[in-house]
Protein backbone atom coordinates (compact mmCIF):
# COMPACT_ATOMS: atom_id res chain seq x y z
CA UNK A 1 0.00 0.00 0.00
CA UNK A 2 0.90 3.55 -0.24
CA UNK A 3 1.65 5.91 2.50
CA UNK A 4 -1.07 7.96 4.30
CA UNK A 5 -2.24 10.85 2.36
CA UNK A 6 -0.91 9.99 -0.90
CA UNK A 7 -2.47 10.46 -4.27
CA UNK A 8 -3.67 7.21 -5.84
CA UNK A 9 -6.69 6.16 -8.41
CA UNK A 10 -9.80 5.06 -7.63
CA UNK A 11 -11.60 1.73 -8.92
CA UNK A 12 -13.09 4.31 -11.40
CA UNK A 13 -10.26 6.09 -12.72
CA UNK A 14 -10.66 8.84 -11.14
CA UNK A 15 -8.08 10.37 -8.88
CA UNK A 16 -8.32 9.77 -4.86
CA UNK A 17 -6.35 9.52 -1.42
CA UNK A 18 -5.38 6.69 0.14
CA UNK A 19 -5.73 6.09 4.04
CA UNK A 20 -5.16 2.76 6.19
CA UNK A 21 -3.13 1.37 2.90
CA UNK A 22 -6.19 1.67 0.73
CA UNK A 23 -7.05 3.89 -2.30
CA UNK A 24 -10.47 5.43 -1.09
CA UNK A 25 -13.65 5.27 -3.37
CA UNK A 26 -13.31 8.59 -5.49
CA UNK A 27 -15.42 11.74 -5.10
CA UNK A 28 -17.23 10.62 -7.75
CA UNK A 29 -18.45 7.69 -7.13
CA UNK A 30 -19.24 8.86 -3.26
CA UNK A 31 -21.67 11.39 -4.68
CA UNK A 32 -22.88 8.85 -7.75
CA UNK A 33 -23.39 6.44 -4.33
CA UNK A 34 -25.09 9.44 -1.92
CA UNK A 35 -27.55 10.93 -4.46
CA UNK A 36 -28.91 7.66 -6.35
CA UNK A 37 -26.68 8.95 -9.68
CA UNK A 38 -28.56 12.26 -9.68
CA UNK A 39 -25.11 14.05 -9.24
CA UNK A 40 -22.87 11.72 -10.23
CA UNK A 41 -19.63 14.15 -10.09
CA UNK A 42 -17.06 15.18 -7.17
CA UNK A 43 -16.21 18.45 -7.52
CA UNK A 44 -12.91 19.26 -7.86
CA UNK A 45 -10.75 22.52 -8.68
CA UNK A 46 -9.85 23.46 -12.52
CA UNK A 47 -6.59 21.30 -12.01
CA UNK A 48 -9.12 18.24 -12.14
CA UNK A 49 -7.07 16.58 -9.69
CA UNK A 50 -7.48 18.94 -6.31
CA UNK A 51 -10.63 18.05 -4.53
CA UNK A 52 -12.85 21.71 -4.75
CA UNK A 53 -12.33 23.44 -1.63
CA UNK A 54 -16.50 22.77 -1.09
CA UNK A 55 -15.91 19.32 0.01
CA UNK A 56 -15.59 19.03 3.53
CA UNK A 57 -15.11 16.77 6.83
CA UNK A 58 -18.77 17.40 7.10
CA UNK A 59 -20.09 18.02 3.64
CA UNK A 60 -19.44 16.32 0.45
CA UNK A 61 -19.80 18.83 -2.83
CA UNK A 62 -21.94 17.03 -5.61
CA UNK A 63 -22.87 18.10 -9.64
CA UNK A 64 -24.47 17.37 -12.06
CA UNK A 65 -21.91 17.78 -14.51
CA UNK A 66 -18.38 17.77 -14.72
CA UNK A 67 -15.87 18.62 -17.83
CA UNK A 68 -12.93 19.22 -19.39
CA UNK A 69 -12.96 22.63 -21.25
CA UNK A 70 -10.81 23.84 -23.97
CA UNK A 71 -8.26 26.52 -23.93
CA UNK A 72 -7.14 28.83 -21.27
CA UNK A 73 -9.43 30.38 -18.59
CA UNK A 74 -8.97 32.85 -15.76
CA UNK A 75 -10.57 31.57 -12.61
CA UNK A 76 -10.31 33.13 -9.60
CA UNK A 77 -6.97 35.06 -10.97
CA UNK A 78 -5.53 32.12 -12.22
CA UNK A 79 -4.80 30.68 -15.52
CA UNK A 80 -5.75 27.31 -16.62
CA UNK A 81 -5.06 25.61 -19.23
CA UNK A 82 -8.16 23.20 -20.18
CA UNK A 83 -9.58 23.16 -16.95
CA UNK A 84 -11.97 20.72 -14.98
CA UNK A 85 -14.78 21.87 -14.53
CA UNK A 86 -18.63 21.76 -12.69
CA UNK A 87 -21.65 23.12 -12.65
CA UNK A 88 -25.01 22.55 -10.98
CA UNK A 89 -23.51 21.43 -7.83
CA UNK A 90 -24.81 21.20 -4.47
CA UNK A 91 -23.54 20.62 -0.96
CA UNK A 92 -25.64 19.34 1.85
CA UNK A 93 -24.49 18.17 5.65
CA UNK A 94 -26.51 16.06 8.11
CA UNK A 95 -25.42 14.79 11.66
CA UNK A 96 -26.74 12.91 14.47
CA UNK A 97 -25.66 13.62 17.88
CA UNK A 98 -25.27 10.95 20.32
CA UNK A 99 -24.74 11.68 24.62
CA UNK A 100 -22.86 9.27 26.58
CA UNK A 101 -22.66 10.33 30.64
CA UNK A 102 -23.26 13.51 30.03
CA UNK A 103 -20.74 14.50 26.90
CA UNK A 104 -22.74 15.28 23.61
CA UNK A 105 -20.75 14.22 20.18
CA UNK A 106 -21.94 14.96 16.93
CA UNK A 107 -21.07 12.62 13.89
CA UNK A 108 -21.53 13.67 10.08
CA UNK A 109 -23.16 11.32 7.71
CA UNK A 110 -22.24 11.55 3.90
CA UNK A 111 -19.12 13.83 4.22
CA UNK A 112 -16.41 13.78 1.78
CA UNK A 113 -14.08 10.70 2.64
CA UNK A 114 -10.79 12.01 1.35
């Protein structure tokens, strides 16, 4: 396995993390798995290969669709050559909260794995 943290590719193709020795399931396919294929894409920044910023320890950042576009855009001040990207995307959180003598933790369902 590869060392915590490391970039690898996903069952899909698509590029992930791995953790514990293990490539995890892509962006991708966590949001194809979370919305029932309604937004079937990870989003990730105009490098393609940087998870978007939007997907969080709590949240996971889901579109519609995802591309590769042609030529060189300014986004955000920066140039990209063909860059990745989104659009009709959509972050959502939920927790349950659990207390155990007297200390109340929270734990996030459907957050971003990597």
């Amino acid at each position: 396995g590869k060392a915590l943290g490391t970039a690898c590719t996903a069952a899909d193709g698509k590029p992930s993390t791995c953790y514990g020795k293990v490539c995890l399931e892509s962006l991708s396919k966590q949001c194809s798995d979370k919305t029932g294929g309604v937004r079937p894409f990870g989003a990730r920044e105009p490098d393609g290969a940087t998870p978007d910023a939007n997907n969080l320890c709590t949240a996971l950042m889901c579109c519609v669709s995802c591309s590769v576009a042609s030529g060189n855009w300014v986004i955000d001040g920066k140039t990209y050559q063909d860059p990745y990207l989104c659009s009709n995307c959509t972050r959502s959180t939920s927790w349950r909260e659990f207390t155990v003598d007297s200390v109340t933790t929270r734990i996030y369902l459907g957050a971003a794995l990597d």
